[in-house]
N, C-alpha and C. Protein backbone atom coordinates (compact mmCIF):
# COMPACT_ATOMS: atom_id res chain seq x y z
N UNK A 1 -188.29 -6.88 165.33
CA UNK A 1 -188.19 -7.90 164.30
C UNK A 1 -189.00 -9.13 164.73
N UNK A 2 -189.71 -9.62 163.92
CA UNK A 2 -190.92 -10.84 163.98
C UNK A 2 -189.67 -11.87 163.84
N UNK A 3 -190.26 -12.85 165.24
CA UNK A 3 -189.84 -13.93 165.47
C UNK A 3 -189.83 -15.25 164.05
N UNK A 4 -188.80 -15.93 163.73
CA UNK A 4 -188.91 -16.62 162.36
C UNK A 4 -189.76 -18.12 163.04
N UNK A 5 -190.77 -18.71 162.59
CA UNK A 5 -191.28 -19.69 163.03
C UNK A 5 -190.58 -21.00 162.12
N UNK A 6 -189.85 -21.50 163.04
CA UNK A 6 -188.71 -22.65 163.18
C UNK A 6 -189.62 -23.36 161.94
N UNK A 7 -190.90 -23.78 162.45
CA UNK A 7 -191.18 -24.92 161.68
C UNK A 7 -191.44 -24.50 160.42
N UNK A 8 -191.80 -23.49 159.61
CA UNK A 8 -191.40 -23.08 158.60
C UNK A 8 -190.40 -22.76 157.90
N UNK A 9 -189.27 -22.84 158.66
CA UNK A 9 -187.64 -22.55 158.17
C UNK A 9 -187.03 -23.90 158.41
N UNK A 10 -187.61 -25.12 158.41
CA UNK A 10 -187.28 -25.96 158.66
C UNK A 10 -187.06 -26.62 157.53
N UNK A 11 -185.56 -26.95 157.12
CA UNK A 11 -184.96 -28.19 156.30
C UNK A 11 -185.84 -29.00 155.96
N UNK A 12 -186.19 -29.54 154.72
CA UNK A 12 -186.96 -30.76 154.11
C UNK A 12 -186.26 -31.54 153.41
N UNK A 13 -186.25 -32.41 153.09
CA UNK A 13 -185.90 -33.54 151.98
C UNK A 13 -186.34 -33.19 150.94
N UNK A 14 -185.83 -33.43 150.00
CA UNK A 14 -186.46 -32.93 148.51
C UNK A 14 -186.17 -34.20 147.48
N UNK A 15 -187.37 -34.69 146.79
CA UNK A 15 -187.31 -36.11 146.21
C UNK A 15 -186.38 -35.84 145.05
N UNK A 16 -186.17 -36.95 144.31
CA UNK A 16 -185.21 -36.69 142.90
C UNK A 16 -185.94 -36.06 141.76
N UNK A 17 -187.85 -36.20 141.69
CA UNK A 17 -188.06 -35.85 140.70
C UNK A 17 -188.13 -34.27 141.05
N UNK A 18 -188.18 -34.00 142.00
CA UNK A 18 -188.09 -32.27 142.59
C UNK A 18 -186.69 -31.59 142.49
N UNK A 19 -185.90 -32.44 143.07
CA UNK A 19 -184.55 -31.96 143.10
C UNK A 19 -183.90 -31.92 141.37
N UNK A 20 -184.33 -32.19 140.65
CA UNK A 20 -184.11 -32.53 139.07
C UNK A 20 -184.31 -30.79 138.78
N UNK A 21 -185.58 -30.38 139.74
CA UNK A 21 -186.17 -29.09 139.03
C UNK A 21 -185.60 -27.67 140.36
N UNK A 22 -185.59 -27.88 141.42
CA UNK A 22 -184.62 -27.09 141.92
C UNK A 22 -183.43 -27.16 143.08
N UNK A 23 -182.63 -28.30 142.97
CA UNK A 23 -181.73 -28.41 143.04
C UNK A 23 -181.70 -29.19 144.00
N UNK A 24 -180.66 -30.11 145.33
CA UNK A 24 -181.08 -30.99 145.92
C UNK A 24 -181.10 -30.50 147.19
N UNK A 25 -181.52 -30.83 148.17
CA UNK A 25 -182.32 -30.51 149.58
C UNK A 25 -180.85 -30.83 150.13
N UNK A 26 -181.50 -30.96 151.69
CA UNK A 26 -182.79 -30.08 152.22
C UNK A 26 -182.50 -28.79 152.19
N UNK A 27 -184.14 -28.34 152.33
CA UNK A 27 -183.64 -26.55 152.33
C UNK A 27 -185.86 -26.81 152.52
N UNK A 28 -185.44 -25.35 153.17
CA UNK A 28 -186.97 -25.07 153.14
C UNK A 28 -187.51 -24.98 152.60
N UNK A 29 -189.11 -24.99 152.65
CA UNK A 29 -190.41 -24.64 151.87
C UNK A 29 -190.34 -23.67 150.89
N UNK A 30 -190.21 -22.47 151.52
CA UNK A 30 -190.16 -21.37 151.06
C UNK A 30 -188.55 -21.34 150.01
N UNK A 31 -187.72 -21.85 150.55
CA UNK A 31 -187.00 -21.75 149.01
C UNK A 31 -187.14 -22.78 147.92
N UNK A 32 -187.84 -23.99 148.35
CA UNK A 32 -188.29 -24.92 147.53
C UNK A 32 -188.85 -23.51 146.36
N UNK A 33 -190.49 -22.72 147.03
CA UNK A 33 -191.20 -22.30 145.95
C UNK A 33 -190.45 -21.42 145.12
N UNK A 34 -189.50 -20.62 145.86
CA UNK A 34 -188.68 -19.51 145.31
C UNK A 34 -188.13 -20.17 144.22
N UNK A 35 -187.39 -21.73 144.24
CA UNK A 35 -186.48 -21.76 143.11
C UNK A 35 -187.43 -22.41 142.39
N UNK A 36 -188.79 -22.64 142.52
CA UNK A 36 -189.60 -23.28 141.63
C UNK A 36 -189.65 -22.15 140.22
N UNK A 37 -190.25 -21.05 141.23
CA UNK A 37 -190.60 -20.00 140.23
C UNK A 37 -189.75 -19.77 139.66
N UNK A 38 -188.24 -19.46 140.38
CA UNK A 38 -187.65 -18.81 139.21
C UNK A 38 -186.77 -20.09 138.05
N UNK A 39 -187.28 -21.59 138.41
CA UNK A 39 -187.37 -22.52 136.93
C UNK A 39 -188.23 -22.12 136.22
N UNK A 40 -189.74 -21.65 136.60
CA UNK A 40 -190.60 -21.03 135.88
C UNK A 40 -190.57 -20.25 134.97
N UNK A 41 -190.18 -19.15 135.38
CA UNK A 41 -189.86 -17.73 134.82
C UNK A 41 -188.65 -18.12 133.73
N UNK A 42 -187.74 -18.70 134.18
CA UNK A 42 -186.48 -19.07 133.30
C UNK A 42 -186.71 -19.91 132.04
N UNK A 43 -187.90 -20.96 132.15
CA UNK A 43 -188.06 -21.60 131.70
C UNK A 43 -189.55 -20.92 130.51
N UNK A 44 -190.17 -19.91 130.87
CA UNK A 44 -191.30 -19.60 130.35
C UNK A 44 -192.25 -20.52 130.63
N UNK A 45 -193.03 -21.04 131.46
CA UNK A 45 -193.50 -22.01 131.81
C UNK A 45 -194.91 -21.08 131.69
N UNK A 46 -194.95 -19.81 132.28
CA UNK A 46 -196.36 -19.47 132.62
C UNK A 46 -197.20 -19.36 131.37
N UNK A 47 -198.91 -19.87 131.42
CA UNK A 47 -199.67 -19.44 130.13
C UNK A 47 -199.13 -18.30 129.87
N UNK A 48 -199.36 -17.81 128.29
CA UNK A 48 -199.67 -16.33 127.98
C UNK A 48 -200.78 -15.90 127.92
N UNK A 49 -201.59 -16.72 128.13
CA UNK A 49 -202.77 -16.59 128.35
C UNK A 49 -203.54 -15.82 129.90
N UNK A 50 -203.22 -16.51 130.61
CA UNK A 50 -203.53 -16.90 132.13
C UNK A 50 -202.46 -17.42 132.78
N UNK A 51 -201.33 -15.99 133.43
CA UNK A 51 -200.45 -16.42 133.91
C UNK A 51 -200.57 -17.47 135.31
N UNK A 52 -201.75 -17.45 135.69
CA UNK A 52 -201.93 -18.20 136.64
C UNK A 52 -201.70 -19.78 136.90
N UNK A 53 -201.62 -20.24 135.30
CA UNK A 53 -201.39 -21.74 134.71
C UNK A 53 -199.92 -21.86 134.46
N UNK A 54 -199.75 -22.66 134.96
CA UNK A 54 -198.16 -23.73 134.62
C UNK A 54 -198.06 -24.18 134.07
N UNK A 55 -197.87 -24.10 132.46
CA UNK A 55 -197.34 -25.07 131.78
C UNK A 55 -196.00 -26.09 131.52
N UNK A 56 -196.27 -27.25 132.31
CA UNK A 56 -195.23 -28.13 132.62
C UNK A 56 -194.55 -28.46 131.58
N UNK A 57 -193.09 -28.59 131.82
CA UNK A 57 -192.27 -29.33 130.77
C UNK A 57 -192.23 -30.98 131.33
N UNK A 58 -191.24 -31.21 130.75
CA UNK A 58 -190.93 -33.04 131.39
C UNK A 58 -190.50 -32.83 132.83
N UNK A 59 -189.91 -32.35 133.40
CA UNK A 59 -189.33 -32.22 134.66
C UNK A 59 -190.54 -32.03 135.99
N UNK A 60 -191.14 -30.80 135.07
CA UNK A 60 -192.23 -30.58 135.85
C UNK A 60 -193.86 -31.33 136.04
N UNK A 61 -193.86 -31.98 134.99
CA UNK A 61 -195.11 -33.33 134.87
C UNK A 61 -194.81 -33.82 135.93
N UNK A 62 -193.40 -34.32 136.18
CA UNK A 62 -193.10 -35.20 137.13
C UNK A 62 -192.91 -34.92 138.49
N UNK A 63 -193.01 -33.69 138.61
CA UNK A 63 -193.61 -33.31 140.02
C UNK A 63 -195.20 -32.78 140.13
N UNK A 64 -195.87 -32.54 139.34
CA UNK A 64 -197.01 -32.68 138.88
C UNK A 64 -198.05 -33.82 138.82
N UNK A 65 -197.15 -34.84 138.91
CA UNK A 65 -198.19 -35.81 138.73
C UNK A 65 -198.41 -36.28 137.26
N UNK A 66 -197.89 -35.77 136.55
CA UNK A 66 -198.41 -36.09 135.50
C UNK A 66 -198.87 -35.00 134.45
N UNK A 67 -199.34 -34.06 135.51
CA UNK A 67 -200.22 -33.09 134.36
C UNK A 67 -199.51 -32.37 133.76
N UNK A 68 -200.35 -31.64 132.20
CA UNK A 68 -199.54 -30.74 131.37
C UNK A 68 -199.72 -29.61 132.28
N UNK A 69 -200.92 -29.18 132.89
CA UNK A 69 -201.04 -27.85 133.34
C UNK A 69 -201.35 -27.90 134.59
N UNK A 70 -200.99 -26.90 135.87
CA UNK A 70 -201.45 -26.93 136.32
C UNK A 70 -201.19 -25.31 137.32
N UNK A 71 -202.75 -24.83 137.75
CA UNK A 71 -202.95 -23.98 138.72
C UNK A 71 -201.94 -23.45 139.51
N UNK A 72 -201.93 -22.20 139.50
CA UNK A 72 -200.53 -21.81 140.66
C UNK A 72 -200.80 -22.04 141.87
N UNK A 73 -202.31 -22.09 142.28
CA UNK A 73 -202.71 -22.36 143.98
C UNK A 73 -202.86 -23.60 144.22
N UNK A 74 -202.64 -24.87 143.19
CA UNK A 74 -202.45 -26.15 143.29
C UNK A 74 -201.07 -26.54 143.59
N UNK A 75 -200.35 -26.01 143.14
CA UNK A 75 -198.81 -26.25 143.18
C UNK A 75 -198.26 -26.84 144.70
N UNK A 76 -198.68 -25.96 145.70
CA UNK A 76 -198.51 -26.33 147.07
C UNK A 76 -198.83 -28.08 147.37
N UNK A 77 -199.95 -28.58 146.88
CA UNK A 77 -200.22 -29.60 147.28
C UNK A 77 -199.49 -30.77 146.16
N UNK A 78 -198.71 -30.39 145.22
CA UNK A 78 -197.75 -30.96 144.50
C UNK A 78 -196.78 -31.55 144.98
N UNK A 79 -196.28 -30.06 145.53
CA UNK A 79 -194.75 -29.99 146.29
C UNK A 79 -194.64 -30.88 147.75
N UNK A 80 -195.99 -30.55 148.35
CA UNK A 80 -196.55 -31.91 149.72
C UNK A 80 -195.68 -33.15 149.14
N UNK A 81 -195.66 -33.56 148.20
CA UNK A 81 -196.18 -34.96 148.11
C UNK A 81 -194.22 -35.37 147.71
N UNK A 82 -193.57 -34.27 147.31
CA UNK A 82 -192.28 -34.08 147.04
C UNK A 82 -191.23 -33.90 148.24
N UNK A 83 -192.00 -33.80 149.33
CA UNK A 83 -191.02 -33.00 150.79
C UNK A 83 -191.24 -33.85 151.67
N UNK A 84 -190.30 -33.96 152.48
CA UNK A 84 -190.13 -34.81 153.47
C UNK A 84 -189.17 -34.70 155.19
């Protein structure tokens, strides 16, 4: 069994406009994204177009930055700015 690397399983802070969208911290990275997606999925968020796009509601602008849409490989540098 592969060793778990601490600093990736490591507890974060999670801001209010994040914690609004999956629930309040700390808790890791990796379940940060997990419960992102599944607001996603729950929420229908993905284009039908190009599931690759996020279409933000209000909750999610605001961890967004602002934007209506945004990239699934952008998301990471969203969530940066949300963790602590």
């Amino acid at each position: 069994m592969a060793k778990e690397n601490s600093a990736f399983m490591k507890p974060l802070n999670v801001s209010p406009e994040l914690a609004a969208v999956v629930g309040n911290g700390p808790m890791p990275r990796s379940e940060v994204v997990k419960k992102l997606w599944v607001y996603i999925k729950a929420n229908n968020l993905q284009d039908s177009k190009d599931k690759r796009l996020i279409n933000a509601d209000e909750k999610l602008k605001k961890v967004f930055g602002g934007q209506a849409q945004v990239h699934m490989m952008k998301m990471a540098g969203h969530l940066s700015k949300h963790l602590s």
